[in-house]
PDB file of N, CA and C in Angstrom:
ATOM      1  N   UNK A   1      93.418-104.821 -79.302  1.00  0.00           N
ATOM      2  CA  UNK A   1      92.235-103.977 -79.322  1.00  0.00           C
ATOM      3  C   UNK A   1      92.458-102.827 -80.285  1.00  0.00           C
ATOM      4  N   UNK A   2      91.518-102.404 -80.965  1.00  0.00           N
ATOM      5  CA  UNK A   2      91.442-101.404 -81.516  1.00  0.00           C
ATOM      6  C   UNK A   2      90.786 -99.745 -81.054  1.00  0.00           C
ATOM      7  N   UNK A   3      90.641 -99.078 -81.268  1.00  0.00           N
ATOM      8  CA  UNK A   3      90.174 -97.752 -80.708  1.00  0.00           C
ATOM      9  C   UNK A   3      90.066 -96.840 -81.813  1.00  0.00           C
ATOM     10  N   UNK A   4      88.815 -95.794 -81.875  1.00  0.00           N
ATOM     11  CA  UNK A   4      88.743 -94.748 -82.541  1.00  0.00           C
ATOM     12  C   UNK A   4      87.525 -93.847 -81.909  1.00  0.00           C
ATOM     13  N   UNK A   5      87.793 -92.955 -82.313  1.00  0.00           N
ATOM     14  CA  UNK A   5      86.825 -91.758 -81.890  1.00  0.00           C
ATOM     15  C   UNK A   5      86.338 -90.535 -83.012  1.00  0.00           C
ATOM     16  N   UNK A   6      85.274 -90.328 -82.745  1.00  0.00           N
ATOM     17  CA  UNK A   6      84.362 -89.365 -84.026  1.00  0.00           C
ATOM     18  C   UNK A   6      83.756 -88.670 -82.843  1.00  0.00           C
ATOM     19  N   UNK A   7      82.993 -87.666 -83.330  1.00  0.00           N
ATOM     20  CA  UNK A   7      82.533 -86.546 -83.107  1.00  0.00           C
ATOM     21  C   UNK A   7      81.079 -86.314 -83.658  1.00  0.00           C
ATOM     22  N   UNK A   8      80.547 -86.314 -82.953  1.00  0.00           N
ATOM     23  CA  UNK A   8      78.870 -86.570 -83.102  1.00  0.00           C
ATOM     24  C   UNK A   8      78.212 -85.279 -82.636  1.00  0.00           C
ATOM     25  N   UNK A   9      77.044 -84.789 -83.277  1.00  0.00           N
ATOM     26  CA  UNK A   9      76.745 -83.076 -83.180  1.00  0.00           C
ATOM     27  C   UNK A   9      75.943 -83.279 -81.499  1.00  0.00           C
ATOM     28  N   UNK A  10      76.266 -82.030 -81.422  1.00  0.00           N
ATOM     29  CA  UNK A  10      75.804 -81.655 -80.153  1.00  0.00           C
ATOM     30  C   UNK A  10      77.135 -82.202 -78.745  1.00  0.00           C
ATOM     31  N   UNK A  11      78.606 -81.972 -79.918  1.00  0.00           N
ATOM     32  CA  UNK A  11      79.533 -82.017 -78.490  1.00  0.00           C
ATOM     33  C   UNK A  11      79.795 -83.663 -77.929  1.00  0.00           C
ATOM     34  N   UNK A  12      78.836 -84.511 -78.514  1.00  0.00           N
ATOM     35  CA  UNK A  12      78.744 -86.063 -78.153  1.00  0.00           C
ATOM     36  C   UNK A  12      80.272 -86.798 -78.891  1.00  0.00           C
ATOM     37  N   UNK A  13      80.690 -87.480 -78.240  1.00  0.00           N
ATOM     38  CA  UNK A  13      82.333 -87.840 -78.334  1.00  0.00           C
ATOM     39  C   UNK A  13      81.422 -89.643 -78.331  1.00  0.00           C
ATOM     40  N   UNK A  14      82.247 -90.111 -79.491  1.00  0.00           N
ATOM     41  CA  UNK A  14      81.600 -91.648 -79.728  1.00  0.00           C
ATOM     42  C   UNK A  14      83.037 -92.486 -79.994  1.00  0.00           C
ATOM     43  N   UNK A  15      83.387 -93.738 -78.720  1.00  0.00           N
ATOM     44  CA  UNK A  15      84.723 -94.225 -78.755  1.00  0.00           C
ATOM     45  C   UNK A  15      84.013 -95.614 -79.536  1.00  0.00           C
ATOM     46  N   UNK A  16      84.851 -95.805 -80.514  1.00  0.00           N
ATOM     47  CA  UNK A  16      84.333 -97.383 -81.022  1.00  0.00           C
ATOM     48  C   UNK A  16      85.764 -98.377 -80.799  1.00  0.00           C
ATOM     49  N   UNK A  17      84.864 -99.099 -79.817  1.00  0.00           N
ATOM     50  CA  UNK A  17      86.183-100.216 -79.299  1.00  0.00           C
ATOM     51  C   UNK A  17      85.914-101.473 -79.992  1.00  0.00           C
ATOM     52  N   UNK A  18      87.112-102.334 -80.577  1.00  0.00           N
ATOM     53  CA  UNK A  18      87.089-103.234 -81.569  1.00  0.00           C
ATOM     54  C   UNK A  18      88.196-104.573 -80.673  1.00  0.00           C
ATOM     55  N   UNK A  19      87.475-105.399 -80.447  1.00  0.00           N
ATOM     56  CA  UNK A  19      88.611-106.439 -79.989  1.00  0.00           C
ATOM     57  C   UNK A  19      88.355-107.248 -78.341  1.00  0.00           C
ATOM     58  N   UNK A  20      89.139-107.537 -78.073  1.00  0.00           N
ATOM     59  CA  UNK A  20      89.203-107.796 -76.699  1.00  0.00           C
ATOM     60  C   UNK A  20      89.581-107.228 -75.546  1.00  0.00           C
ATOM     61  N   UNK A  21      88.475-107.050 -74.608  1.00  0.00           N
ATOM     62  CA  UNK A  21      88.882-106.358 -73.157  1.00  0.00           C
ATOM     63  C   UNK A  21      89.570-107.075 -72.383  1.00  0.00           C
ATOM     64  N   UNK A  22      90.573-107.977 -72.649  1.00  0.00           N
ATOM     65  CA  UNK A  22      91.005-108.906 -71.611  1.00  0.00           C
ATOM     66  C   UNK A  22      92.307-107.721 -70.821  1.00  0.00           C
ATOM     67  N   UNK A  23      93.193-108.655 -69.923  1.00  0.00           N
ATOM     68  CA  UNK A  23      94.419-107.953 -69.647  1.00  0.00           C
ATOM     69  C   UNK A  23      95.278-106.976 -70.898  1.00  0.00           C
ATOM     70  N   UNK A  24      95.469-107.893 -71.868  1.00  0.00           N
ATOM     71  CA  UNK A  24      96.310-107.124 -73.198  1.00  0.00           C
ATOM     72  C   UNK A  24      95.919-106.135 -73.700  1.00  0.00           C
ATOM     73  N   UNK A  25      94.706-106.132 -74.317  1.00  0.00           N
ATOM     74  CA  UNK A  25      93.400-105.320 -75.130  1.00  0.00           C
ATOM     75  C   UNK A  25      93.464-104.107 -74.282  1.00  0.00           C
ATOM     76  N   UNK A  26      93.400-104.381 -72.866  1.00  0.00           N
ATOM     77  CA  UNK A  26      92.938-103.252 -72.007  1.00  0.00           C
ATOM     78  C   UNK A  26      93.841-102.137 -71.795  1.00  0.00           C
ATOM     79  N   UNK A  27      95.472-102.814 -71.663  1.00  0.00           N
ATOM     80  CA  UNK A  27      96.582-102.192 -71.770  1.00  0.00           C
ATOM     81  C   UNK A  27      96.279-101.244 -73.261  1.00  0.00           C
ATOM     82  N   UNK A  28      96.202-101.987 -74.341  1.00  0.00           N
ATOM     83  CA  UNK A  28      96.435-101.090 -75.460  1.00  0.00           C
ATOM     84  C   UNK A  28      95.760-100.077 -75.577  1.00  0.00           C
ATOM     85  N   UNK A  29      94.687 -99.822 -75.343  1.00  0.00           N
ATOM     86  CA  UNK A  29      93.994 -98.821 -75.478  1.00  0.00           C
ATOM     87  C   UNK A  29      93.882 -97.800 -73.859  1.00  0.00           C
ATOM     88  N   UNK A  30      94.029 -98.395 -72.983  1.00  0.00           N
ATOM     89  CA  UNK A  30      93.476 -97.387 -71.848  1.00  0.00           C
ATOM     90  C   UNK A  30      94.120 -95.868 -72.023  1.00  0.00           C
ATOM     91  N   UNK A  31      95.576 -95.801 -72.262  1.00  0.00           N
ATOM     92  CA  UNK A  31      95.906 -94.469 -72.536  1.00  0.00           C
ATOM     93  C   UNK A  31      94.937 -93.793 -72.930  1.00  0.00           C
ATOM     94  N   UNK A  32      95.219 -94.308 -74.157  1.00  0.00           N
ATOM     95  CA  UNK A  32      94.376 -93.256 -75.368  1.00  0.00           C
ATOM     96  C   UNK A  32      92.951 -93.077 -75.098  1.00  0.00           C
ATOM     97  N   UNK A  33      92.287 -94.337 -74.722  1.00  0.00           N
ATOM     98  CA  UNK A  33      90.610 -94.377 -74.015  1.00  0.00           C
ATOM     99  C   UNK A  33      90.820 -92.921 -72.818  1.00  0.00           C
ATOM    100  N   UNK A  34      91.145 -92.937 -72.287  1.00  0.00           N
ATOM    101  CA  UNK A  34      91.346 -91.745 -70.776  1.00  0.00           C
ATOM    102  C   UNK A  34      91.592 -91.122 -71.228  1.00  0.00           C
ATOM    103  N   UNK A  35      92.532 -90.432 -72.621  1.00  0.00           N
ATOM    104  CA  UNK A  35      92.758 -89.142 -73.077  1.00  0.00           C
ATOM    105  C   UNK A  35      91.392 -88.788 -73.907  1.00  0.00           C
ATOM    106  N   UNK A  36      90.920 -89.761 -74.468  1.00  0.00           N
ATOM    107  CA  UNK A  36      89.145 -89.495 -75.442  1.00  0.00           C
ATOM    108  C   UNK A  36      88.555 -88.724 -74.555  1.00  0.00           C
ATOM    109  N   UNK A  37      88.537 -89.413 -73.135  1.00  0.00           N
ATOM    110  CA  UNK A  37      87.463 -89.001 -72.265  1.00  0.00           C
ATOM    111  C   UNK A  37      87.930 -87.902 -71.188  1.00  0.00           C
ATOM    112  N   UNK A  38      88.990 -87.262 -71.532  1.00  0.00           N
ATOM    113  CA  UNK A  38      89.393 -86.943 -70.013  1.00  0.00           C
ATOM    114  C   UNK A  38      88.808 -85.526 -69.878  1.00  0.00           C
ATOM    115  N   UNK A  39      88.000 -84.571 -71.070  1.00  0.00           N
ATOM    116  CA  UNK A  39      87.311 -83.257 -71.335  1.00  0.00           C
ATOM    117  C   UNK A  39      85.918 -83.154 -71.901  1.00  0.00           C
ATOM    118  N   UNK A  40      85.662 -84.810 -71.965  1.00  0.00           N
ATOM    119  CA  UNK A  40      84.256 -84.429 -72.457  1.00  0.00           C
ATOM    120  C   UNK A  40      83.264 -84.596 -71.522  1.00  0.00           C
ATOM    121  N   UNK A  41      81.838 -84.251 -71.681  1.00  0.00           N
ATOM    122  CA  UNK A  41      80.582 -84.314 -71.033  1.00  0.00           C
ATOM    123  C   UNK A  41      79.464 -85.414 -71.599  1.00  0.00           C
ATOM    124  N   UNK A  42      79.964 -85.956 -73.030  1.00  0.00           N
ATOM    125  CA  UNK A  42      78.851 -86.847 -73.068  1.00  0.00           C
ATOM    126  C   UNK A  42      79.917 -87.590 -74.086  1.00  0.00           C
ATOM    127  N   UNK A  43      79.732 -89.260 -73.613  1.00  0.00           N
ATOM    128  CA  UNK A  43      80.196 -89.976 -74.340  1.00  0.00           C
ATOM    129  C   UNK A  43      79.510 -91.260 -74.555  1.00  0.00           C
ATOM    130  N   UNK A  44      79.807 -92.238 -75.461  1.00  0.00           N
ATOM    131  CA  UNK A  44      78.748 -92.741 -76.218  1.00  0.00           C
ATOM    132  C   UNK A  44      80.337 -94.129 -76.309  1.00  0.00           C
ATOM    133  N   UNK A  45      80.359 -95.008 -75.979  1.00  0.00           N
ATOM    134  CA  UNK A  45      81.484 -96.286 -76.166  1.00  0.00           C
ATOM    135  C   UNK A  45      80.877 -97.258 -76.525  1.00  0.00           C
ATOM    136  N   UNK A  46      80.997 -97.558 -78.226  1.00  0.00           N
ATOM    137  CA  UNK A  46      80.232 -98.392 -79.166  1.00  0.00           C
ATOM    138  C   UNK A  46      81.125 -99.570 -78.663  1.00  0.00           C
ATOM    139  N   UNK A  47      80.611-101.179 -78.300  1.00  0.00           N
ATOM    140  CA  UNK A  47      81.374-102.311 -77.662  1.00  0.00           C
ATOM    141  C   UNK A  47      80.636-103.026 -78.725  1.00  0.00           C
ATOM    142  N   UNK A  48      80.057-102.794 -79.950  1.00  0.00           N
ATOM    143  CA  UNK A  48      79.325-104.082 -80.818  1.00  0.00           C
ATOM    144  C   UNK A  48      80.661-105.025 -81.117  1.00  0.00           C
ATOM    145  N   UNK A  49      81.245-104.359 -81.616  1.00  0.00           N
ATOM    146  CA  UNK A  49      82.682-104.837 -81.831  1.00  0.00           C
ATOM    147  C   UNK A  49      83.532-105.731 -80.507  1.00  0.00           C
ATOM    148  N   UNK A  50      83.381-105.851 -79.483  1.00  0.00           N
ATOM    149  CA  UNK A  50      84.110-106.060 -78.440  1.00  0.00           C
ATOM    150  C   UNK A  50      83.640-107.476 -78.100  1.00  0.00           C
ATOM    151  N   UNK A  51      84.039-108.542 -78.385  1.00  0.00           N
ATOM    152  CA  UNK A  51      83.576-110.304 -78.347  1.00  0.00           C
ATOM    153  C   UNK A  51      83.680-110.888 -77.122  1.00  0.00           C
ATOM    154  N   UNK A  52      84.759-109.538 -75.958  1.00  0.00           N
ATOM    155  CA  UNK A  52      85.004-110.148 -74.450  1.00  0.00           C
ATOM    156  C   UNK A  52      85.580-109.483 -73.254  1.00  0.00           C
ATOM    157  N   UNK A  53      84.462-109.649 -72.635  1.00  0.00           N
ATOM    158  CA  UNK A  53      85.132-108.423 -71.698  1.00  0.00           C
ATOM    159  C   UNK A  53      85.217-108.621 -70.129  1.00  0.00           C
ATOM    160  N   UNK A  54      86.603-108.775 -69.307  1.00  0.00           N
ATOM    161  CA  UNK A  54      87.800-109.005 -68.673  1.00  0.00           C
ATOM    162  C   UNK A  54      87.044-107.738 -67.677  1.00  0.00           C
ATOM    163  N   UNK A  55      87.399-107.944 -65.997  1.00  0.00           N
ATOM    164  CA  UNK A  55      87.542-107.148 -65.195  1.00  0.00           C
ATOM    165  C   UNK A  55      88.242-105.974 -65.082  1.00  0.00           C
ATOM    166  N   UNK A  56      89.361-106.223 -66.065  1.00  0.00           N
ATOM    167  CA  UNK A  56      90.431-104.644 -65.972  1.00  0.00           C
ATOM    168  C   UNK A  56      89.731-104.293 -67.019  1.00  0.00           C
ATOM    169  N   UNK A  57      89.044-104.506 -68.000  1.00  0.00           N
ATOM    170  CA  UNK A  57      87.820-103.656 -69.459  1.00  0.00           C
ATOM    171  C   UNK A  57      87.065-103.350 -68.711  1.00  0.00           C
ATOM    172  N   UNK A  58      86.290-103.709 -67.590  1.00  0.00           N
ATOM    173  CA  UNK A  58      85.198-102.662 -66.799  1.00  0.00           C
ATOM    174  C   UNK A  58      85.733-101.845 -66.101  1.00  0.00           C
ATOM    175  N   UNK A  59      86.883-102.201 -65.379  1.00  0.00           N
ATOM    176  CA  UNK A  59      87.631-100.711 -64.689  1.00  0.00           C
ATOM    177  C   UNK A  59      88.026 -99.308 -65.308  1.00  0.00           C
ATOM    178  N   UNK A  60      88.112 -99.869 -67.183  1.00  0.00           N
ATOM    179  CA  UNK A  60      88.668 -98.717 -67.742  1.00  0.00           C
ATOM    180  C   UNK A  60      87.144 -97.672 -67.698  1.00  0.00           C
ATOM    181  N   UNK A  61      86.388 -98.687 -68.271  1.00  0.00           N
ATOM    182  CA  UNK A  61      85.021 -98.284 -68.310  1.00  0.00           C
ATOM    183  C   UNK A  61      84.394 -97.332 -67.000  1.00  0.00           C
ATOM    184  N   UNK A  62      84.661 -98.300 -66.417  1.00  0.00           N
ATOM    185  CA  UNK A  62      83.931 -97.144 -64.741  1.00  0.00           C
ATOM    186  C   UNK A  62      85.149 -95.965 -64.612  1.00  0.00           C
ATOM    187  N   UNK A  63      85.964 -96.121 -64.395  1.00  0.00           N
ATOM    188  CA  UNK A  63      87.371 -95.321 -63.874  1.00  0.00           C
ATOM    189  C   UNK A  63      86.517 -94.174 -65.260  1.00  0.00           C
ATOM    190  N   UNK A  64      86.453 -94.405 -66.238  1.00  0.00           N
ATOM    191  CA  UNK A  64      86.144 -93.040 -66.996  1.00  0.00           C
ATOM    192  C   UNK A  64      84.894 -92.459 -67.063  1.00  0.00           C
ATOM    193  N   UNK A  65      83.484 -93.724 -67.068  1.00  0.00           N
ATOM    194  CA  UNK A  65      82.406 -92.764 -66.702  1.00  0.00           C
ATOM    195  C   UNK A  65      82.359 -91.858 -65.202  1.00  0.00           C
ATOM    196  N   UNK A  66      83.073 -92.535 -64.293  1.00  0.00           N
ATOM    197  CA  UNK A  66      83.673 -91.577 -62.979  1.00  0.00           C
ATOM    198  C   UNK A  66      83.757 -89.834 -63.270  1.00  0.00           C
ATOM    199  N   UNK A  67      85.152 -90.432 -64.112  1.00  0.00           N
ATOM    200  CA  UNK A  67      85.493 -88.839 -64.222  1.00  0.00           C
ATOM    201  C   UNK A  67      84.714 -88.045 -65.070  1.00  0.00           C
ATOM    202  N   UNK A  68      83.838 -88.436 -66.102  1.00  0.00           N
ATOM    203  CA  UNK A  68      82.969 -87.922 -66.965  1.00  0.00           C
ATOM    204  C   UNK A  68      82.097 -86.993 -65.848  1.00  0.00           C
ATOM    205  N   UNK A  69      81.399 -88.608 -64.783  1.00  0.00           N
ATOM    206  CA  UNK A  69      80.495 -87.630 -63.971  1.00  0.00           C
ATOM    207  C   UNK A  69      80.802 -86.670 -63.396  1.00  0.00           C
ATOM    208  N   UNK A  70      81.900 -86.910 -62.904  1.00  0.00           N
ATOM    209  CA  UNK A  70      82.696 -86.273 -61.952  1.00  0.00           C
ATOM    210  C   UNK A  70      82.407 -84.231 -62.206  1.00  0.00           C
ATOM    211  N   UNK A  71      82.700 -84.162 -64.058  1.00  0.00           N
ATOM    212  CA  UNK A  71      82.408 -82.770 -64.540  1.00  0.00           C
ATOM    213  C   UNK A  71      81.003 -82.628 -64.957  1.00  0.00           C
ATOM    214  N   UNK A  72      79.905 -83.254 -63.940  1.00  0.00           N
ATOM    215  CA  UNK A  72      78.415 -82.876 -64.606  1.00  0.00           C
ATOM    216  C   UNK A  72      78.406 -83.546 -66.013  1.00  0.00           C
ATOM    217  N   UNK A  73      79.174 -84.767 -66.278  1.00  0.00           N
ATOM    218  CA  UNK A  73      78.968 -85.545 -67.273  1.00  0.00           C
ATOM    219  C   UNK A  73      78.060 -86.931 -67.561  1.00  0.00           C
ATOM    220  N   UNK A  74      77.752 -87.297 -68.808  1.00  0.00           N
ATOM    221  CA  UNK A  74      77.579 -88.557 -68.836  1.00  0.00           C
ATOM    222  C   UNK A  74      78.393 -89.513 -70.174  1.00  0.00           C
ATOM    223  N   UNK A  75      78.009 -91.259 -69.201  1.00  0.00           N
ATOM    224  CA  UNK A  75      78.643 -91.778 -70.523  1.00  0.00           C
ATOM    225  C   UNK A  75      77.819 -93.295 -70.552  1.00  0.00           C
ATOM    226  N   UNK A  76      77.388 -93.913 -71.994  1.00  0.00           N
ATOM    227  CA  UNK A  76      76.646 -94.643 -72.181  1.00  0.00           C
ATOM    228  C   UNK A  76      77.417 -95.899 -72.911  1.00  0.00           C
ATOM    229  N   UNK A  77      76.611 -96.623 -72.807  1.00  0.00           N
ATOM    230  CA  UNK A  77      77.937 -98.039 -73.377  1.00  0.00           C
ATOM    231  C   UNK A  77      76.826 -98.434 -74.739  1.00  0.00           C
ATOM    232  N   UNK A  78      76.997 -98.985 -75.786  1.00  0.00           N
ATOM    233  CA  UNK A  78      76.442 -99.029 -77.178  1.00  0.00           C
ATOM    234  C   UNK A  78      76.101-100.319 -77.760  1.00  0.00           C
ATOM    235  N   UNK A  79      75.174-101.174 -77.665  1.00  0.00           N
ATOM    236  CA  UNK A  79      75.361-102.404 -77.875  1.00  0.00           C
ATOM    237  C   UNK A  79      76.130-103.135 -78.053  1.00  0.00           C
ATOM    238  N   UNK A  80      76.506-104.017 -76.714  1.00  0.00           N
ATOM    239  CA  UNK A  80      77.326-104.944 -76.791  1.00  0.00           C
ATOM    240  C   UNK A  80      76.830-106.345 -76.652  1.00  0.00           C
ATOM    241  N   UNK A  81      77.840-107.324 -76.662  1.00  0.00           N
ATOM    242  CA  UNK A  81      77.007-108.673 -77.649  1.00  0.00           C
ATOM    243  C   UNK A  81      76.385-108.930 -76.759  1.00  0.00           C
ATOM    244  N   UNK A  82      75.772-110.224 -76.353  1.00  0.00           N
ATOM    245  CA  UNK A  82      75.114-110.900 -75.104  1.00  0.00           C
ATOM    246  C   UNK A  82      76.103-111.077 -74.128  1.00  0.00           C
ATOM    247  N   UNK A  83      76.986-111.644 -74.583  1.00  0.00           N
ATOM    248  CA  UNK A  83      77.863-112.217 -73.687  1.00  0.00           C
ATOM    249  C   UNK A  83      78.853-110.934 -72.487  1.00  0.00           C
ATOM    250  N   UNK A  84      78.503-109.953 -73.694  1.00  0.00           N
ATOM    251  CA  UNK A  84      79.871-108.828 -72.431  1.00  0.00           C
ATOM    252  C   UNK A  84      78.066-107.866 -72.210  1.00  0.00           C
ATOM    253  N   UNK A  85      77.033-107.894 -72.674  1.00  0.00           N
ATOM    254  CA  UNK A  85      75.937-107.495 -71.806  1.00  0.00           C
ATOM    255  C   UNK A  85      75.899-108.112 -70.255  1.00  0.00           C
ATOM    256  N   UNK A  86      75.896-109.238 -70.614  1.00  0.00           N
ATOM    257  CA  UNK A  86      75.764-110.656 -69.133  1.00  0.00           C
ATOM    258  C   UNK A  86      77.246-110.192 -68.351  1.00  0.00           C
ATOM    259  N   UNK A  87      77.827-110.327 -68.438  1.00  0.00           N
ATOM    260  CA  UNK A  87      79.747-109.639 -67.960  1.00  0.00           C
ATOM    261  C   UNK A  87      78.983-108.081 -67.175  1.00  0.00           C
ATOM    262  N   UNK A  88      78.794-106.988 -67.648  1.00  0.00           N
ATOM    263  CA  UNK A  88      78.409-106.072 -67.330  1.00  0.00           C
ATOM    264  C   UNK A  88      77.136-106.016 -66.436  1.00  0.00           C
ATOM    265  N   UNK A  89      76.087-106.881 -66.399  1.00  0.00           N
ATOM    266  CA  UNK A  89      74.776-106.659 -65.624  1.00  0.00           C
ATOM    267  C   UNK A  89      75.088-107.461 -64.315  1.00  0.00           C
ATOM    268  N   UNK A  90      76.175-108.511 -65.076  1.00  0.00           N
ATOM    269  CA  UNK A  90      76.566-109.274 -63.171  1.00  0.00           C
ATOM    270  C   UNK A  90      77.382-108.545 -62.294  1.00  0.00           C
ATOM    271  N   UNK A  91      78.160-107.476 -63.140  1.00  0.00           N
ATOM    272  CA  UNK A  91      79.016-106.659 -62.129  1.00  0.00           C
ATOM    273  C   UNK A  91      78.010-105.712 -61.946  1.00  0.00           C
ATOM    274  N   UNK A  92      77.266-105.234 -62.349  1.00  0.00           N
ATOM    275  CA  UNK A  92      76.458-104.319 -61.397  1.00  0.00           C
ATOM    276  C   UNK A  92      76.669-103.020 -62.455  1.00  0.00           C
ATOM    277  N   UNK A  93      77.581-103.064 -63.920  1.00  0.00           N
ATOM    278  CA  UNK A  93      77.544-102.065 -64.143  1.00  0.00           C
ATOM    279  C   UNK A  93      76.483-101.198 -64.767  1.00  0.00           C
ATOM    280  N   UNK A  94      75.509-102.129 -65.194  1.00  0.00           N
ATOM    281  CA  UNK A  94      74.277-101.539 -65.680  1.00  0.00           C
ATOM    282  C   UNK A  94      73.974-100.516 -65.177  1.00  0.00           C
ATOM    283  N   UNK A  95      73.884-100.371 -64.049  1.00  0.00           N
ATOM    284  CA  UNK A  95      73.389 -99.465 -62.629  1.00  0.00           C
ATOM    285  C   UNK A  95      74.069 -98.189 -62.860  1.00  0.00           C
ATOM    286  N   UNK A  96      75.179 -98.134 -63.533  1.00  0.00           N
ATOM    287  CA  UNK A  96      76.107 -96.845 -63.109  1.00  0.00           C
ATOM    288  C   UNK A  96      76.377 -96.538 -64.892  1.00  0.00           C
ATOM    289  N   UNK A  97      76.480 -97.304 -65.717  1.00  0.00           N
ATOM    290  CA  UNK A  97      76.663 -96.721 -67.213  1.00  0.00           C
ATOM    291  C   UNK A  97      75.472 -97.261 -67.950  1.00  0.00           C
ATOM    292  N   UNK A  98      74.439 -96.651 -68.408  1.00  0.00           N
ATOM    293  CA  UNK A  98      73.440 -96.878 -69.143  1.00  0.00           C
ATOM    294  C   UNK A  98      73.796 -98.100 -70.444  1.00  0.00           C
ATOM    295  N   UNK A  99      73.048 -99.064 -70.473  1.00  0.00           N
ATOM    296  CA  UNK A  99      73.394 -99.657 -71.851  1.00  0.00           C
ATOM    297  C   UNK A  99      72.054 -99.644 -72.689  1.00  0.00           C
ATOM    298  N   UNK A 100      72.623 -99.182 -73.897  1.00  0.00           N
ATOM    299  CA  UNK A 100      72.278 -98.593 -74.760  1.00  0.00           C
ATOM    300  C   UNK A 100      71.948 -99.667 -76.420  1.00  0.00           C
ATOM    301  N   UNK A 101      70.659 -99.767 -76.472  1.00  0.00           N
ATOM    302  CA  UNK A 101      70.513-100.583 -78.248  1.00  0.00           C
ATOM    303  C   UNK A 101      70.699 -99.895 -79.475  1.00  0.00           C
ATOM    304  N   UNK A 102      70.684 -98.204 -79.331  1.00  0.00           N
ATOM    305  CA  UNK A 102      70.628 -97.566 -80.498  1.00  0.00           C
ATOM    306  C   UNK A 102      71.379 -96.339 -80.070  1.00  0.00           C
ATOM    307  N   UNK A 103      71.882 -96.071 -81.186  1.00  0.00           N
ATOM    308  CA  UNK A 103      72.495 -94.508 -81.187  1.00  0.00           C
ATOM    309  C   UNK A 103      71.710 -93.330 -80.852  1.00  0.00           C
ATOM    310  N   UNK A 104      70.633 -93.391 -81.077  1.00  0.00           N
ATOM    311  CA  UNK A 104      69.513 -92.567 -80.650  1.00  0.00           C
ATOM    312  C   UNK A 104      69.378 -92.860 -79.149  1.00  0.00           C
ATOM    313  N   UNK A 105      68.834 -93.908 -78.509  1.00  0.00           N
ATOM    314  CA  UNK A 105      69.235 -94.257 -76.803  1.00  0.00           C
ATOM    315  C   UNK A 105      70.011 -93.853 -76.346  1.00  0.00           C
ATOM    316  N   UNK A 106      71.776 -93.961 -77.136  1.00  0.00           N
ATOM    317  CA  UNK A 106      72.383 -93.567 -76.595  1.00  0.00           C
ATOM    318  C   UNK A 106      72.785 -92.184 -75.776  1.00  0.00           C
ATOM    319  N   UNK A 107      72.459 -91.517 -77.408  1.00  0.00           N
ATOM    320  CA  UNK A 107      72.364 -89.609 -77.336  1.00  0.00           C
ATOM    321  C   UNK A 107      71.208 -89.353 -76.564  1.00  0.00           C
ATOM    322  N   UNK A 108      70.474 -89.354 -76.550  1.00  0.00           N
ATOM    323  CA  UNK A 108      69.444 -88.986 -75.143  1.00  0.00           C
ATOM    324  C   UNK A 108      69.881 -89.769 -73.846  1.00  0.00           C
ATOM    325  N   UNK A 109      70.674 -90.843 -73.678  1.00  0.00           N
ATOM    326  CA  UNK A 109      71.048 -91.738 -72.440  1.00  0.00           C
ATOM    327  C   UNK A 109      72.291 -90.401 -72.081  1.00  0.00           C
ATOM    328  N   UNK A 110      72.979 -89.926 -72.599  1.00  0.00           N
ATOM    329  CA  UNK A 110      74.108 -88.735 -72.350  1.00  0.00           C
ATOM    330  C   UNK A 110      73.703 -87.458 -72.212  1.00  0.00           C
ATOM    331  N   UNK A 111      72.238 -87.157 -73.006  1.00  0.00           N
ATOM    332  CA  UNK A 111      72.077 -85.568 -73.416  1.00  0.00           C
ATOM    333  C   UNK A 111      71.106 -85.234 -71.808  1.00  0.00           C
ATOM    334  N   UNK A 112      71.044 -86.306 -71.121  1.00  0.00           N
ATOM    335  CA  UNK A 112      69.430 -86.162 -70.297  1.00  0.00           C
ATOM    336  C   UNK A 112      70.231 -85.080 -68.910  1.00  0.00           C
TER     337      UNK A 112
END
């Protein structure tokens, strides 16, 4: 897996995840994913890039929009393909992290 993070105006923190959420993928990045998120209030996790996504890839996912909320935060997930859309709406995560078609959705899905 890959990982990076930019800085988007208005304080908005944007993680772009590249690769696979399986067991491995998930290991590589969770550190660093939980340190992206562990001070911000609005985050934005671009998954266009992400071809598959594994039960321990939604835990990283919830485990951090958690703590986001946790500080009067939010966090939005960024078009992801069909296949980890369908992965995400059967676990129920739709319900708890907004998914998002545009960067614009997104930033108002965080700013609201």
């Amino acid at each position: 897996m890959h990982i990076e993070a930019e800085s988007l105006d208005n304080g908005i923190l944007k993680i772009n995840l590249a690769g696979r959420m399986d067991v491995q993928g998930a290991q590589e990045i969770d550190l660093k994913f939980t340190g992206y998120t562990a001070k911000q209030h609005a985050v934005i996790v671009d998954l266009s890039a992400v071809d598959f996504l594994a039960s321990i890839g939604i835990r990283t996912l919830l485990l951090s929009a958690k703590a986001v909320a946790s500080r009067g935060g939010r966090m939005a997930v960024l078009n992801p393909d069909v296949n980890v859309t369908k992965v995400l709406e059967m676990a129920g995560i739709d319900t708890l992290i907004p998914i998002c078609r545009s960067v614009d959705e997104a930033r108002s899905a965080v700013s609201a």
